[in-house]
N, C-alpha and C. Protein backbone atom coordinates (compact mmCIF):
# COMPACT_ATOMS: atom_id res chain seq x y z
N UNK A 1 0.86 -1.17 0.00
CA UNK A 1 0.00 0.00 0.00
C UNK A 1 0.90 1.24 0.00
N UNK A 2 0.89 2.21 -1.07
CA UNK A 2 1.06 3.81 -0.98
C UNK A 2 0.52 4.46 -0.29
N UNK A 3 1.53 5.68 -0.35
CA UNK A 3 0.30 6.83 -0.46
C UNK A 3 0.21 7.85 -0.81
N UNK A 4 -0.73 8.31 -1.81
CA UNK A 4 -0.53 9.24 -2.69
C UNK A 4 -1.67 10.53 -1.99
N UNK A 5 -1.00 12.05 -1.95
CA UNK A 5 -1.91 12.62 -2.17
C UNK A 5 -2.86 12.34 -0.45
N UNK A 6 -2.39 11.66 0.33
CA UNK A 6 -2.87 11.68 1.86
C UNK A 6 -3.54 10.54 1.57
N UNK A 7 -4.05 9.79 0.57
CA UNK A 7 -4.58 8.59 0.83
C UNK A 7 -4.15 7.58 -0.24
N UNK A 8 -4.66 6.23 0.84
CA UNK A 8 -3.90 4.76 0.48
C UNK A 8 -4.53 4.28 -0.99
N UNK A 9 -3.33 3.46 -1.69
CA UNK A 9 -3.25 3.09 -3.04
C UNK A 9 -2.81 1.74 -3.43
N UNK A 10 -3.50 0.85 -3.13
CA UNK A 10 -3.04 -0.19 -2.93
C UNK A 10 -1.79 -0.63 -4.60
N UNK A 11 -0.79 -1.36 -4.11
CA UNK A 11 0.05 -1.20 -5.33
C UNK A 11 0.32 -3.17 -4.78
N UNK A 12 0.99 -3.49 -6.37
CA UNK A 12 1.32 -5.14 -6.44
C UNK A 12 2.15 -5.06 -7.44
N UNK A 13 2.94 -6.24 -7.08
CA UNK A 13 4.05 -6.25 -7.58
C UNK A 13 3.32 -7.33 -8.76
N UNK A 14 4.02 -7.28 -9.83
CA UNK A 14 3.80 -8.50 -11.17
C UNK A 14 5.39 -8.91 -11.54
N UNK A 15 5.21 -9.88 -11.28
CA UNK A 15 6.55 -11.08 -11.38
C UNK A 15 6.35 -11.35 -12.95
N UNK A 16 7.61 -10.65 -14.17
CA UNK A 16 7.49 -11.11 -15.32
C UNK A 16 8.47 -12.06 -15.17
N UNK A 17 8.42 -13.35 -16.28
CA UNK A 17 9.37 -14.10 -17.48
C UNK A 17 9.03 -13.83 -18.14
N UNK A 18 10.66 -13.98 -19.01
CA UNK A 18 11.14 -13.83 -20.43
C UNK A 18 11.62 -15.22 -21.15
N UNK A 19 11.22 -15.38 -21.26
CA UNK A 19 12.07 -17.06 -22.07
C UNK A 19 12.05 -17.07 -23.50
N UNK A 20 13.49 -17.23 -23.62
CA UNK A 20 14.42 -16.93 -24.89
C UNK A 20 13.73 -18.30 -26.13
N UNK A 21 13.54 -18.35 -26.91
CA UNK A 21 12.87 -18.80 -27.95
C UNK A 21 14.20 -20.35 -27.78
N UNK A 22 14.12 -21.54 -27.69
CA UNK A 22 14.86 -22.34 -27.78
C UNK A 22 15.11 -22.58 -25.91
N UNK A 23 14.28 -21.67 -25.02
CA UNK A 23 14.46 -21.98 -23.84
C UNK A 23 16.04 -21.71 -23.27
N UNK A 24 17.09 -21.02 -23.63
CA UNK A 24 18.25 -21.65 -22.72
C UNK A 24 18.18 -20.60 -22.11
N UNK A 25 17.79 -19.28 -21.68
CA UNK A 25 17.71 -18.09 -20.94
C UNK A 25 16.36 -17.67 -20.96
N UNK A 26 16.21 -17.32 -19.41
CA UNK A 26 14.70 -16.82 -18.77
C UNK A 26 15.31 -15.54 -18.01
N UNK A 27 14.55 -14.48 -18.48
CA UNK A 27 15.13 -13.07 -18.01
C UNK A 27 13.65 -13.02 -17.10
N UNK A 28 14.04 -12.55 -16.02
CA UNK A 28 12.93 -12.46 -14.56
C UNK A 28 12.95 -10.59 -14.36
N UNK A 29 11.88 -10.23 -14.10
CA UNK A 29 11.81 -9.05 -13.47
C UNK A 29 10.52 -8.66 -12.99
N UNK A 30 10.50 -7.29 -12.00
CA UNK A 30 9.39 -7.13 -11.18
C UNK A 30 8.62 -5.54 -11.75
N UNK A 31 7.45 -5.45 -11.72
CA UNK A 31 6.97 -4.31 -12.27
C UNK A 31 6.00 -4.00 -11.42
N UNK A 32 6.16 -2.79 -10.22
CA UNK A 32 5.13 -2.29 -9.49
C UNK A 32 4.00 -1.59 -10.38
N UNK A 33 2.98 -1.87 -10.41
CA UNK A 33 1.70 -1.38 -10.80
C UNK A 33 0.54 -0.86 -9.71
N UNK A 34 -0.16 -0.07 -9.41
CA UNK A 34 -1.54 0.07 -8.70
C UNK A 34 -2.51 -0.40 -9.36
N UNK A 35 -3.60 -0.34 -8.65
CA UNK A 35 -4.92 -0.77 -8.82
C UNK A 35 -5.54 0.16 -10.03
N UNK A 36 -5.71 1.70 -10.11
CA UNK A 36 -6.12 1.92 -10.98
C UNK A 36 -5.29 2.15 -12.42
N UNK A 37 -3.89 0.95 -12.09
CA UNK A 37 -3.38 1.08 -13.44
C UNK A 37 -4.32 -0.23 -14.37
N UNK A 38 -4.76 -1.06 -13.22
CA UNK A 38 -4.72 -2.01 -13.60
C UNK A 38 -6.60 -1.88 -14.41
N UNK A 39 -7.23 -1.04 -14.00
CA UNK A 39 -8.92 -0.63 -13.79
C UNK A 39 -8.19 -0.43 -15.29
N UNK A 40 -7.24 0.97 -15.49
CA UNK A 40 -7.47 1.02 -16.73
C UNK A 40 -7.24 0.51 -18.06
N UNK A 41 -6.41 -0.75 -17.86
CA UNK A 41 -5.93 -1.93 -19.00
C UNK A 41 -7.47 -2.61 -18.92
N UNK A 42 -7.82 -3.16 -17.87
CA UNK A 42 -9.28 -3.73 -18.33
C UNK A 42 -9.97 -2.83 -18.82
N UNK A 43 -10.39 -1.74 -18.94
CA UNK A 43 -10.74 -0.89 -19.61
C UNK A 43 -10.98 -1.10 -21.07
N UNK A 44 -9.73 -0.69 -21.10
CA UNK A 44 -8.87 -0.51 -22.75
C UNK A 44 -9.17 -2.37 -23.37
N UNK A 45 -8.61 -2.82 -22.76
CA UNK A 45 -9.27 -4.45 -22.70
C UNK A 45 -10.31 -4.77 -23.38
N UNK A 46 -11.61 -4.52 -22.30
CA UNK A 46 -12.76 -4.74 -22.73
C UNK A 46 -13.48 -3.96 -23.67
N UNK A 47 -13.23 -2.75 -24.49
CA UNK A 47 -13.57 -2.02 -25.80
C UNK A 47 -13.24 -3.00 -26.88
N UNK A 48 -12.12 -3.74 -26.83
CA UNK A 48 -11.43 -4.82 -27.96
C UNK A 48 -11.95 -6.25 -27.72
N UNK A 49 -12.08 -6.85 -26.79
CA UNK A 49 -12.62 -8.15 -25.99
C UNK A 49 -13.94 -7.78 -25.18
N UNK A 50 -15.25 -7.08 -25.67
CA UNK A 50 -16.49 -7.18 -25.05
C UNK A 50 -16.97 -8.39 -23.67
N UNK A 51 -15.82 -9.81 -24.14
CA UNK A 51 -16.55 -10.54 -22.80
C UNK A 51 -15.75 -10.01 -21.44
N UNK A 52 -14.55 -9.02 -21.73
CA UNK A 52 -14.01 -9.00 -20.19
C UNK A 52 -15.05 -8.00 -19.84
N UNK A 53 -16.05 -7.76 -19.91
CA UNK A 53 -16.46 -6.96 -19.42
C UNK A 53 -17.21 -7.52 -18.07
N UNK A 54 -17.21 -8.88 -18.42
CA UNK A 54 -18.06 -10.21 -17.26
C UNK A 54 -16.97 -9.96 -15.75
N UNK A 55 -15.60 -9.78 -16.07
CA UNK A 55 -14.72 -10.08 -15.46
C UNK A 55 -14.78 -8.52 -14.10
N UNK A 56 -14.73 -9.12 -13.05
CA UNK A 56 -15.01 -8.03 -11.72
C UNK A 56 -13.09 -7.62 -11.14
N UNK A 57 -13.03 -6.48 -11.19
CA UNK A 57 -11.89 -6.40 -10.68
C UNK A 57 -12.16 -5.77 -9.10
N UNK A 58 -11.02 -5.68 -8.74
CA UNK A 58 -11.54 -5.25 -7.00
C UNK A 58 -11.70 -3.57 -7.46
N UNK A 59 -12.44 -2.64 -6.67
CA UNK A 59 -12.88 -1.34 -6.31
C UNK A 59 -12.91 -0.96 -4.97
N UNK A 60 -11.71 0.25 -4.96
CA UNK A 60 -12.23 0.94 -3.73
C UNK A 60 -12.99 1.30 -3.56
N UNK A 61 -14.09 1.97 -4.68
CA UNK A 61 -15.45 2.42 -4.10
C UNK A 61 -16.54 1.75 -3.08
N UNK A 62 -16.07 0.24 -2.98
CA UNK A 62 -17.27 -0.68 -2.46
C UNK A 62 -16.39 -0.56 -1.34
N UNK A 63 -15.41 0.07 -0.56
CA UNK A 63 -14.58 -0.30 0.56
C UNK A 63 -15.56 0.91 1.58
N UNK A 64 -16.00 0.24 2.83
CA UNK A 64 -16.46 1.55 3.39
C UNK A 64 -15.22 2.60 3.93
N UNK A 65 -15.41 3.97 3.64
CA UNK A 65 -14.61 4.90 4.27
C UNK A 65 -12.85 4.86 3.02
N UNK A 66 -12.91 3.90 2.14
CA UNK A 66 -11.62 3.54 1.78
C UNK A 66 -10.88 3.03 2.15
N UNK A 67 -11.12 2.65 3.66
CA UNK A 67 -9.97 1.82 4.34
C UNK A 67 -9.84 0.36 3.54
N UNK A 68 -7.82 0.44 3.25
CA UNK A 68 -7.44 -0.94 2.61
C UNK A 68 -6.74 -1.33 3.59
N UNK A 69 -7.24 -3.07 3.67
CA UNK A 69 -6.46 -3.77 4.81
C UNK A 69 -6.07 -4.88 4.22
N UNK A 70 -5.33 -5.86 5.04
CA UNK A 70 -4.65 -7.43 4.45
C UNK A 70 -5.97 -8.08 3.99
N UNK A 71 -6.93 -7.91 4.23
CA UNK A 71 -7.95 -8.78 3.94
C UNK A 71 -8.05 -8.61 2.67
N UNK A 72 -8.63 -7.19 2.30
CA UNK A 72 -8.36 -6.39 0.91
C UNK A 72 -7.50 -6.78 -0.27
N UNK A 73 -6.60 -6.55 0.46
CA UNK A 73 -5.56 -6.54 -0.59
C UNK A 73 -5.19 -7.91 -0.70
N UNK A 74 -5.53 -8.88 0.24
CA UNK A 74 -5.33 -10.65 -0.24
C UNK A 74 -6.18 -10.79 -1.64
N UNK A 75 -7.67 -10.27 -1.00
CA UNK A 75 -8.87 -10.88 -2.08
C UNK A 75 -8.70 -10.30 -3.70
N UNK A 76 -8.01 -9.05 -3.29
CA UNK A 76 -7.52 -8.22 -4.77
C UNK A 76 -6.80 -8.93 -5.36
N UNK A 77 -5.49 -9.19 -4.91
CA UNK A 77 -4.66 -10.34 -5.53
C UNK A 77 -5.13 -11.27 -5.97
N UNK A 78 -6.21 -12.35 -5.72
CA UNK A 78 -6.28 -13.36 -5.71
C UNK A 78 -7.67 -12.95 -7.54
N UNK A 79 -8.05 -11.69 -7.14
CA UNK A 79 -9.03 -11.40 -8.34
C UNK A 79 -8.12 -11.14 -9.62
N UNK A 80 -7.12 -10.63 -9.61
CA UNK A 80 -5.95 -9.79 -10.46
C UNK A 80 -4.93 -11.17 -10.57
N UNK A 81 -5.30 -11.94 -10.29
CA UNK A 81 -4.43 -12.93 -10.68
C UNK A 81 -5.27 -13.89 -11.49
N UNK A 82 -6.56 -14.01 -11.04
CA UNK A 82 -7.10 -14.46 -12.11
C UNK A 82 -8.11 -14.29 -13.44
């Protein structure tokens, strides 16, 4: 969790591979993203792919007050991962 601007932003890390065509090298790296980077790829997403639109991502708006906690941010992960 950030914080931007006096309030919390929940942020996640995305674990890339790279694997070299013939497999003998896998280049690994980490790319911090937030939540509403992520609102806006499904976005952009679902204009091109109409069914992600089925697909629920987590929202702070449904959080009362905004407060993000471990609970939160478990169930987010677990939505953003799949």
């Amino acid at each position: 969790v950030l914080e931007e601007n006096g309030e919390q932003v929940p942020c996640y890390s995305v674990m890339v591979s790279l694997q070299e065509v013939g497999g003998a090298e896998t280049k690994n790296w980490t790319v911090p993203r937030k939540l509403n980077e992520f609102q806006n790829l499904h976005r952009k997403l679902s204009e091109c792919f109409p069914s992600l639109k089925k697909v629920q991502l987590p929202s702070l708006s449904k959080l009362p007050f905004k407060s993000i906690d471990q609970k939160f941010m478990e169930k987010s992960k677990n939505q953003l991962n799949n």
